[in-house]
PDB file of N, CA and C in Angstrom:
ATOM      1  N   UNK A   1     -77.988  24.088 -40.240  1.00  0.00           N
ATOM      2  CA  UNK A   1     -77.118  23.361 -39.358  1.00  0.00           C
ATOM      3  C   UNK A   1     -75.856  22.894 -40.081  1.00  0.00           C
ATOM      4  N   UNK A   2     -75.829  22.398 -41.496  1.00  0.00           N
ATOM      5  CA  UNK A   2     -75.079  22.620 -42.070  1.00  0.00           C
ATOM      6  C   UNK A   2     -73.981  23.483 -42.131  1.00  0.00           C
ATOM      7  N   UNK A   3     -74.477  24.439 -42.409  1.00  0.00           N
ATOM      8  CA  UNK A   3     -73.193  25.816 -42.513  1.00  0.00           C
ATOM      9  C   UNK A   3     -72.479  25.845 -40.969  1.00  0.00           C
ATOM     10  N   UNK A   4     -73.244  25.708 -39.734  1.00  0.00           N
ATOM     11  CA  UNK A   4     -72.851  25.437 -38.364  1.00  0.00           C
ATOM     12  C   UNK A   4     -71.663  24.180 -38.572  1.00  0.00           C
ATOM     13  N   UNK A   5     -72.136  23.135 -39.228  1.00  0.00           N
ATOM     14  CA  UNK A   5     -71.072  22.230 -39.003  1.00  0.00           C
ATOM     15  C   UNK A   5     -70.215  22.432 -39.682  1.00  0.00           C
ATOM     16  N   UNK A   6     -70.350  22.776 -40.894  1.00  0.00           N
ATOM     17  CA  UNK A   6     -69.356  23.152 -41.476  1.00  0.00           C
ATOM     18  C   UNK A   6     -67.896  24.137 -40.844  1.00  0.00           C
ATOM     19  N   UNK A   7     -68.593  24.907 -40.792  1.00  0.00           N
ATOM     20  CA  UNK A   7     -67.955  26.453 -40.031  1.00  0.00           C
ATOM     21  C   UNK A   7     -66.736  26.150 -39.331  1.00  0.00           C
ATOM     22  N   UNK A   8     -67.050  24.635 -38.296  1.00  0.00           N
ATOM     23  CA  UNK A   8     -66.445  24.807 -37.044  1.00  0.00           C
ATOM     24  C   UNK A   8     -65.489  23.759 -37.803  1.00  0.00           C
ATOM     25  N   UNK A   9     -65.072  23.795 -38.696  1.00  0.00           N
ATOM     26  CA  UNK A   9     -63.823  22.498 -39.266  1.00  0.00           C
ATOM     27  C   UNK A   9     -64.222  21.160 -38.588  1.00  0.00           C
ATOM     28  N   UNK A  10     -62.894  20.909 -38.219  1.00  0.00           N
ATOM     29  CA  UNK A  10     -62.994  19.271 -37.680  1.00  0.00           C
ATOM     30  C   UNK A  10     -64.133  18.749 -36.424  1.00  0.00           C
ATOM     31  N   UNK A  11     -64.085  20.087 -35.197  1.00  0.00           N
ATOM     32  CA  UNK A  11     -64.969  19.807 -34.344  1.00  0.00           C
ATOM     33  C   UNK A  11     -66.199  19.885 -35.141  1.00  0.00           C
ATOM     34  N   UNK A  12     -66.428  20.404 -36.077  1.00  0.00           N
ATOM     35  CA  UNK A  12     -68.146  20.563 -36.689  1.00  0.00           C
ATOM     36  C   UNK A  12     -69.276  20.696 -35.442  1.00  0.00           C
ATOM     37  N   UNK A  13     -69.793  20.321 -35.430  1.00  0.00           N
ATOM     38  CA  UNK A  13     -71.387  20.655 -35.063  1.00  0.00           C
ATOM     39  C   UNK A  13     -71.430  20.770 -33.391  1.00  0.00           C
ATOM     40  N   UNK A  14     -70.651  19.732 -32.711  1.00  0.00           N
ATOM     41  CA  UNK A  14     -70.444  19.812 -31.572  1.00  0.00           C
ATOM     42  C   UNK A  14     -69.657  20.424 -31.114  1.00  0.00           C
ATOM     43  N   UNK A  15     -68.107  20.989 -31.809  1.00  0.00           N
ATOM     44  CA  UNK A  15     -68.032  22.688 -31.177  1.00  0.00           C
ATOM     45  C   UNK A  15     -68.625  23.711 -31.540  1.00  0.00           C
ATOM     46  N   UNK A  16     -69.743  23.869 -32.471  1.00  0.00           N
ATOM     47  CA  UNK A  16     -70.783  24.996 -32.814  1.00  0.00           C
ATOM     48  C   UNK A  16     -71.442  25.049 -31.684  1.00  0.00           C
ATOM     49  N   UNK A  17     -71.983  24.075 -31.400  1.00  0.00           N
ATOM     50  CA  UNK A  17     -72.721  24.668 -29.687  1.00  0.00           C
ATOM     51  C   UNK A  17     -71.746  24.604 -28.951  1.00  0.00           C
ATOM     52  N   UNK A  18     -71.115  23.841 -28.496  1.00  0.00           N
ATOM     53  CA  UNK A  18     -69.718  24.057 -27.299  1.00  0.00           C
ATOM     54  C   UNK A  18     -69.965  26.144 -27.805  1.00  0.00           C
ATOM     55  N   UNK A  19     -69.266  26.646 -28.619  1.00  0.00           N
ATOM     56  CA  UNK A  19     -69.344  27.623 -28.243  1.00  0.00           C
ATOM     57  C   UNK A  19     -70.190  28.752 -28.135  1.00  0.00           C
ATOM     58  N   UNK A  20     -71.387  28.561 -28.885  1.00  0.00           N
ATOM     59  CA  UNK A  20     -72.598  29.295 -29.604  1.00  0.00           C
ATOM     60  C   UNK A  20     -73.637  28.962 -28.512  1.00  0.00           C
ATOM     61  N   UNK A  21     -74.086  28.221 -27.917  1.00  0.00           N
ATOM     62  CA  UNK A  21     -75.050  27.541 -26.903  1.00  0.00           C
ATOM     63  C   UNK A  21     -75.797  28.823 -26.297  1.00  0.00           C
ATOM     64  N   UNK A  22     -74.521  29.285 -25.521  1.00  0.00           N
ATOM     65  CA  UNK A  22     -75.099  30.428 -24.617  1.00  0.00           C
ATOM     66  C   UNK A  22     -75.835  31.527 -25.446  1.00  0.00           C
ATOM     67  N   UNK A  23     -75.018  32.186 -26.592  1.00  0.00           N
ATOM     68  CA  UNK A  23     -75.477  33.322 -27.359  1.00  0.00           C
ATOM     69  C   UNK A  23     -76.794  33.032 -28.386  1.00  0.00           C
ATOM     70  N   UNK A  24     -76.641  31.481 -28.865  1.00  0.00           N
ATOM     71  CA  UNK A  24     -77.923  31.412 -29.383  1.00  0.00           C
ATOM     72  C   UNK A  24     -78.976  31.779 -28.821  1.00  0.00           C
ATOM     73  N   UNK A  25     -79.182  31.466 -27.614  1.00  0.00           N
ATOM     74  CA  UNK A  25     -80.241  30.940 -26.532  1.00  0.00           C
ATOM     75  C   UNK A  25     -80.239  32.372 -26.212  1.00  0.00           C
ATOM     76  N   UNK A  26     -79.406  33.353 -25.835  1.00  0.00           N
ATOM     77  CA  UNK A  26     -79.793  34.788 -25.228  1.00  0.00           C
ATOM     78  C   UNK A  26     -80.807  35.444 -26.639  1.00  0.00           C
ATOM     79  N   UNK A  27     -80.273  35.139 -27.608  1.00  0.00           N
ATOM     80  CA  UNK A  27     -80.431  35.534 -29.521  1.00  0.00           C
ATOM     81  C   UNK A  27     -82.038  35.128 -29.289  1.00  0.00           C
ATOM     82  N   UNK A  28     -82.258  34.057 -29.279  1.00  0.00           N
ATOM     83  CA  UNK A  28     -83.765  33.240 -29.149  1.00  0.00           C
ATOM     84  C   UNK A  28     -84.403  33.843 -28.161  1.00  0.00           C
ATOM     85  N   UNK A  29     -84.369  34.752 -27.127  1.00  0.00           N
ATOM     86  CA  UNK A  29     -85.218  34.921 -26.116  1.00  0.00           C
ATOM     87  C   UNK A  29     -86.130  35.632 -26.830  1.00  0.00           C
ATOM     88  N   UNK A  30     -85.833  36.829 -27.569  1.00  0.00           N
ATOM     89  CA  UNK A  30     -86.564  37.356 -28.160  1.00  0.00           C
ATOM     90  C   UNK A  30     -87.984  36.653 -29.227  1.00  0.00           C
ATOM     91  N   UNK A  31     -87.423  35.835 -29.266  1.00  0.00           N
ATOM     92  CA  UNK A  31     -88.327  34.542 -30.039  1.00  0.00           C
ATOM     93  C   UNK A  31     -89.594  34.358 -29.084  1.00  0.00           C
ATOM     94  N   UNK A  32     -89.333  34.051 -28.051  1.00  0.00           N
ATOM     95  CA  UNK A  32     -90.571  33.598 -27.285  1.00  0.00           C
ATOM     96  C   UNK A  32     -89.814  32.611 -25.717  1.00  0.00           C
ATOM     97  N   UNK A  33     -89.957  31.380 -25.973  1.00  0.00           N
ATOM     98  CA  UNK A  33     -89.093  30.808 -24.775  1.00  0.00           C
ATOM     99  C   UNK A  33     -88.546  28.972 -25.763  1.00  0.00           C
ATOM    100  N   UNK A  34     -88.023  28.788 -26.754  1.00  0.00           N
ATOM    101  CA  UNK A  34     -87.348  28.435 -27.155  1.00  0.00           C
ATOM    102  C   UNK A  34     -85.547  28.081 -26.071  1.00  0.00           C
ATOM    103  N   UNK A  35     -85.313  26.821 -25.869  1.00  0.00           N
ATOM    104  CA  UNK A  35     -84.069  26.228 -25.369  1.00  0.00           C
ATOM    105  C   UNK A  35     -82.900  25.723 -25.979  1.00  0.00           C
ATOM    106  N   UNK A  36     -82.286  25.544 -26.133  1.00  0.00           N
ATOM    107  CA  UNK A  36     -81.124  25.167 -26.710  1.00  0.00           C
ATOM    108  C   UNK A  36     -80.513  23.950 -25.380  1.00  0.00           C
ATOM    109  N   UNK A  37     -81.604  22.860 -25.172  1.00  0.00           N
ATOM    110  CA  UNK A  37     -81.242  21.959 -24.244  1.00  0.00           C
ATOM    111  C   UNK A  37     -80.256  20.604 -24.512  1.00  0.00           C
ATOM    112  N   UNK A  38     -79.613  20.422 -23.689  1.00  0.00           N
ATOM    113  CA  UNK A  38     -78.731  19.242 -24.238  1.00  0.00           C
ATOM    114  C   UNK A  38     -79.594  17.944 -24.914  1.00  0.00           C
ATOM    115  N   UNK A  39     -81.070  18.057 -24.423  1.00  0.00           N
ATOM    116  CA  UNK A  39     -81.829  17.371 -25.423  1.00  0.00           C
ATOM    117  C   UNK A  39     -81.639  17.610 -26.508  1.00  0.00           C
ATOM    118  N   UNK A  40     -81.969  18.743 -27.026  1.00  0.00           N
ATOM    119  CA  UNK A  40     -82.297  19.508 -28.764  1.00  0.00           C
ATOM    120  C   UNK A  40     -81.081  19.874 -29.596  1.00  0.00           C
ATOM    121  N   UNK A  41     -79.778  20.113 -28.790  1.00  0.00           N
ATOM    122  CA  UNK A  41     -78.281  19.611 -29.177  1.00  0.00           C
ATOM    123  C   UNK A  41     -78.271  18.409 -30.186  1.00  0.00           C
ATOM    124  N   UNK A  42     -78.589  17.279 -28.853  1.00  0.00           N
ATOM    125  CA  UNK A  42     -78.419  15.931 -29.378  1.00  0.00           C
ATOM    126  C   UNK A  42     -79.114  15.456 -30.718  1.00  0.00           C
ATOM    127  N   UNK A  43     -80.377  15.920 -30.489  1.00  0.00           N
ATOM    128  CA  UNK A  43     -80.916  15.638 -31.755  1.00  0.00           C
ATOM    129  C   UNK A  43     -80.417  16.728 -33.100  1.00  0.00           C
ATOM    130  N   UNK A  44     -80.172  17.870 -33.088  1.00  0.00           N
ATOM    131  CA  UNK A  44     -79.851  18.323 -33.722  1.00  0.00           C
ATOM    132  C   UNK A  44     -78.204  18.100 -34.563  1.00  0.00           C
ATOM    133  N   UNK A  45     -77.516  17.478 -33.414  1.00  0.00           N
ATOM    134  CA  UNK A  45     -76.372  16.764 -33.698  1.00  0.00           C
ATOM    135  C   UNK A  45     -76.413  15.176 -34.491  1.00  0.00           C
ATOM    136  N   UNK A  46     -77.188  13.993 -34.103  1.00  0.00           N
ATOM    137  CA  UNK A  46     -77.515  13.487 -34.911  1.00  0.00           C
ATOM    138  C   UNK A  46     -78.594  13.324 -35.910  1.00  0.00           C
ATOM    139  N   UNK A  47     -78.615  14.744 -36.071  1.00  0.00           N
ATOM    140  CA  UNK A  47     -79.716  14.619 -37.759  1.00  0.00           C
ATOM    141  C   UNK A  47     -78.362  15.274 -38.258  1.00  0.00           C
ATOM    142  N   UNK A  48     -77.615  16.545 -38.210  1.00  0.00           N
ATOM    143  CA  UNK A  48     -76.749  16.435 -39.044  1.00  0.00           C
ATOM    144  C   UNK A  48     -75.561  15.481 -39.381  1.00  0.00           C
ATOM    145  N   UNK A  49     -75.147  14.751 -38.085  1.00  0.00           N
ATOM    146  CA  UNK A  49     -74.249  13.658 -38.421  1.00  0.00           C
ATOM    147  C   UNK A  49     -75.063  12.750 -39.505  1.00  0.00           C
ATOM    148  N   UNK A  50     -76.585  12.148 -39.300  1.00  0.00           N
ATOM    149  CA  UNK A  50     -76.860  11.504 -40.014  1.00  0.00           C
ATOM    150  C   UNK A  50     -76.888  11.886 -41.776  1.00  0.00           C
ATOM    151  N   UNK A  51     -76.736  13.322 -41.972  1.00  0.00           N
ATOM    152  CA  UNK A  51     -76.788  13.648 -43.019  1.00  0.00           C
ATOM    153  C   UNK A  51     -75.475  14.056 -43.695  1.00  0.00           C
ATOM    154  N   UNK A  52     -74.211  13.958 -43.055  1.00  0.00           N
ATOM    155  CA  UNK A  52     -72.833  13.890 -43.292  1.00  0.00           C
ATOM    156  C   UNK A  52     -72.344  12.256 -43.264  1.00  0.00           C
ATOM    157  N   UNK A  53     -72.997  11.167 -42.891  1.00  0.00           N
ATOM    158  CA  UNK A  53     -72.600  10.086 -42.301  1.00  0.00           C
ATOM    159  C   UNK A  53     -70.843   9.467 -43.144  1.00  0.00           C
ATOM    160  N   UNK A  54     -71.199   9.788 -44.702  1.00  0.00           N
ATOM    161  CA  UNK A  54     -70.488   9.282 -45.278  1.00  0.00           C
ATOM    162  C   UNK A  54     -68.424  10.291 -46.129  1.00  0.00           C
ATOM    163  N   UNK A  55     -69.274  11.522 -46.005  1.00  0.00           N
ATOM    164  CA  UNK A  55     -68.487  12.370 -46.559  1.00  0.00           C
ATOM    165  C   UNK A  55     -67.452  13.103 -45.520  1.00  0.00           C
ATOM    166  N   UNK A  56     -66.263  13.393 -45.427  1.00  0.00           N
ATOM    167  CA  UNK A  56     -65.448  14.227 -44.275  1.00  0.00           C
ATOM    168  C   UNK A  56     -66.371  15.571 -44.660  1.00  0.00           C
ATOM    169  N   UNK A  57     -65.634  16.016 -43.535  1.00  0.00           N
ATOM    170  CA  UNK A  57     -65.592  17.864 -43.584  1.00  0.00           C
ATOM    171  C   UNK A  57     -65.070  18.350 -44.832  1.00  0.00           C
ATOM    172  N   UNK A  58     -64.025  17.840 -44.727  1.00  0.00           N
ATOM    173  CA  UNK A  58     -63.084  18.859 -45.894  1.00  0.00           C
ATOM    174  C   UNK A  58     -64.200  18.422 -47.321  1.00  0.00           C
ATOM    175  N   UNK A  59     -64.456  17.103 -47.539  1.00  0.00           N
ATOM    176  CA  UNK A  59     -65.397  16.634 -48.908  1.00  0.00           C
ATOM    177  C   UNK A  59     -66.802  17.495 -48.884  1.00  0.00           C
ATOM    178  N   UNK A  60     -67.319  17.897 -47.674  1.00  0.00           N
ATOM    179  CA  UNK A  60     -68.008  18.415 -47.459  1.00  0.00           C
ATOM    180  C   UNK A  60     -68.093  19.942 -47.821  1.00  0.00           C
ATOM    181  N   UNK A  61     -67.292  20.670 -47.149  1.00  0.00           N
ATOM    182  CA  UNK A  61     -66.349  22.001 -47.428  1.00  0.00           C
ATOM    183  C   UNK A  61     -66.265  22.302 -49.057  1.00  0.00           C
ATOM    184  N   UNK A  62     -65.442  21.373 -49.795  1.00  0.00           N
ATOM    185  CA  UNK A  62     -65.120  21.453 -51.367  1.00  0.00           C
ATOM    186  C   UNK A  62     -66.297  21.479 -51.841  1.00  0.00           C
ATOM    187  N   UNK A  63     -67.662  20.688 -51.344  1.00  0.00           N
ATOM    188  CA  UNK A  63     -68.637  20.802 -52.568  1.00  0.00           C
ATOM    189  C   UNK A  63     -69.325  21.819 -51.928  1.00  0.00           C
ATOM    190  N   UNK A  64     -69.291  22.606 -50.860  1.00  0.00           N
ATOM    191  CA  UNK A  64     -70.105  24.001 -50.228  1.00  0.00           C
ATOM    192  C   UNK A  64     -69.367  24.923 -51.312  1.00  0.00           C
ATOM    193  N   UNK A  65     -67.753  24.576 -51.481  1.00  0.00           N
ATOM    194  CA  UNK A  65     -66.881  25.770 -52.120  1.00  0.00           C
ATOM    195  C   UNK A  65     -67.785  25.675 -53.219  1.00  0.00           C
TER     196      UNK A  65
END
């Protein structure tokens, strides 16, 4: 989820699904029946916020570089 937030610069994690949502979820069917619900967003959004809480993107970014 990391590399997801990363990826998307400033929007981070919440434009990773803004745009990925749909294609994950078609990607996952094959999985079994797995959702990508605005429930599992949310949480997935604040466990990575909680694990960025303190550092920007870009501080973030430099120590991925």
């Amino acid at each position: 989820m990391m590399l997801n937030h990363l990826g998307r610069g400033a929007g981070g994690i919440e434009h990773f699904f803004q745009q990925f949502t749909g294609p994950m979820t078609a990607w996952w069917k094959t999985l079994g029946s797995p959702v990508l619900t605005p429930k599992v967003q949310q949480k997935l959004i604040a466990s990575v916020r909680a694990e960025v809480a303190t550092p920007s993107v870009d501080e973030l970014a430099a120590e991925r570089n």
